[in-house]
N, C-alpha and C. Protein backbone atom coordinates (compact mmCIF):
# COMPACT_ATOMS: atom_id res chain seq x y z
N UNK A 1 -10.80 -3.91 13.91
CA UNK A 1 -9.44 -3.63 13.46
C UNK A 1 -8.66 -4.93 13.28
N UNK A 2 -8.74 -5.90 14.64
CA UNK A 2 -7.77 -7.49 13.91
C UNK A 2 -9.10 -7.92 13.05
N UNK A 3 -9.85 -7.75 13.08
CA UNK A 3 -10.25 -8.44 11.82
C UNK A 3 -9.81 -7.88 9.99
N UNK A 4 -9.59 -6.74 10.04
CA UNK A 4 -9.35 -6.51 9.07
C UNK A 4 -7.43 -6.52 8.99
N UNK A 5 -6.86 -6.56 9.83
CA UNK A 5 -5.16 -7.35 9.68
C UNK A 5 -5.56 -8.52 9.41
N UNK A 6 -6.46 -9.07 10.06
CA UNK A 6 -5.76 -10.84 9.83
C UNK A 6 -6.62 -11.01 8.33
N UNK A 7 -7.52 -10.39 7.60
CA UNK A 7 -8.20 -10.16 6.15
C UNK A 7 -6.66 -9.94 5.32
N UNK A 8 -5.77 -8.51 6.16
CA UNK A 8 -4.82 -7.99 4.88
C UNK A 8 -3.78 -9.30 5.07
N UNK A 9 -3.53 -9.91 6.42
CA UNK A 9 -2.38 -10.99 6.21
C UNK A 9 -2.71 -11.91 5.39
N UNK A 10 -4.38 -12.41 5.02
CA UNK A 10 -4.11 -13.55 4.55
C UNK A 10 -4.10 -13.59 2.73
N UNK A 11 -4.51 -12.43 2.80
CA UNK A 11 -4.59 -11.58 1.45
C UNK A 11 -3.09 -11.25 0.75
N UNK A 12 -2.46 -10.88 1.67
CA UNK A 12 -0.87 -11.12 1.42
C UNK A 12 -0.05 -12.52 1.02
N UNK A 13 -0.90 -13.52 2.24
CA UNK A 13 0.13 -14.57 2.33
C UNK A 13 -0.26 -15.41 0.99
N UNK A 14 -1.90 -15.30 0.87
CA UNK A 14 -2.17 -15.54 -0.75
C UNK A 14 -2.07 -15.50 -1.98
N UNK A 15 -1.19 -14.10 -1.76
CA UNK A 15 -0.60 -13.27 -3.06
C UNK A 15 0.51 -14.06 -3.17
N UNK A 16 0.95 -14.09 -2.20
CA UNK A 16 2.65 -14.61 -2.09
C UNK A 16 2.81 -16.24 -2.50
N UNK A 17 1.62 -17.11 -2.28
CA UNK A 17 1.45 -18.05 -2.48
C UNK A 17 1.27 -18.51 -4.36
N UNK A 18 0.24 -17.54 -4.54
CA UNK A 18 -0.21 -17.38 -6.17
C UNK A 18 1.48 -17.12 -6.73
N UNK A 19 1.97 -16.44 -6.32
CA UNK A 19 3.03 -15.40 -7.21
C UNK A 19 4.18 -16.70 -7.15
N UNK A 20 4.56 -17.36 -6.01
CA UNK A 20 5.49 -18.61 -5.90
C UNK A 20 4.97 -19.66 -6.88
N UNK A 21 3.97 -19.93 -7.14
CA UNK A 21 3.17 -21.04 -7.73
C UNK A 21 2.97 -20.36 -9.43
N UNK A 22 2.99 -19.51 -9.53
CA UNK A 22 3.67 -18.70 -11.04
C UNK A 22 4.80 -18.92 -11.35
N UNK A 23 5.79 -18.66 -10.45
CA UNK A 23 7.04 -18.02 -10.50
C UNK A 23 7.40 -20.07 -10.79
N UNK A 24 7.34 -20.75 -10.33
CA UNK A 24 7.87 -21.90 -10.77
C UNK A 24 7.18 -22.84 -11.73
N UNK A 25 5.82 -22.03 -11.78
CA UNK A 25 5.00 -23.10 -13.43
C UNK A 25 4.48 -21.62 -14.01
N UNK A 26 5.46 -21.21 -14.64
CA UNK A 26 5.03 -19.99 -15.81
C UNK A 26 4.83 -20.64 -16.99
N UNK A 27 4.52 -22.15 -17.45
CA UNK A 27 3.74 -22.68 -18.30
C UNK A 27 2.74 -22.73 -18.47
N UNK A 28 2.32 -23.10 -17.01
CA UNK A 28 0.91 -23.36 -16.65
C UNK A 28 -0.03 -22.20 -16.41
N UNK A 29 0.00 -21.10 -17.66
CA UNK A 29 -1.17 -19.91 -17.13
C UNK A 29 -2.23 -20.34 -17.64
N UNK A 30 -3.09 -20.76 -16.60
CA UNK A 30 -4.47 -20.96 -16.31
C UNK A 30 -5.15 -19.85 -15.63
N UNK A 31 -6.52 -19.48 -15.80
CA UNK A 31 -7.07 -18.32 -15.07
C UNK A 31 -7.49 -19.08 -14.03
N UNK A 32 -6.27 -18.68 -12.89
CA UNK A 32 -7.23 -19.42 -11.49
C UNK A 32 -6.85 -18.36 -10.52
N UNK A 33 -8.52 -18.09 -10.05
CA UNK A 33 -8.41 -16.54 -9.45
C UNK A 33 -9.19 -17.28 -7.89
């Protein structure tokens, strides 16, 4: 069970990371997955 929270937190905090790093270079769409 914490293994799969600390999977959804970092899966979150990653999203949130990608989406900030969009949100201030929406020039730069590159496919980086």
């Amino acid at each position: 069970m914490r293994e799969i929270g600390f999977g959804y937190i970092l899966y979150s905090y990653f999203i949130f990371i990608m989406s900030f790093i969009f949100s201030i270079s929406p020039f730069s769409k590159s496919p980086h997955l």
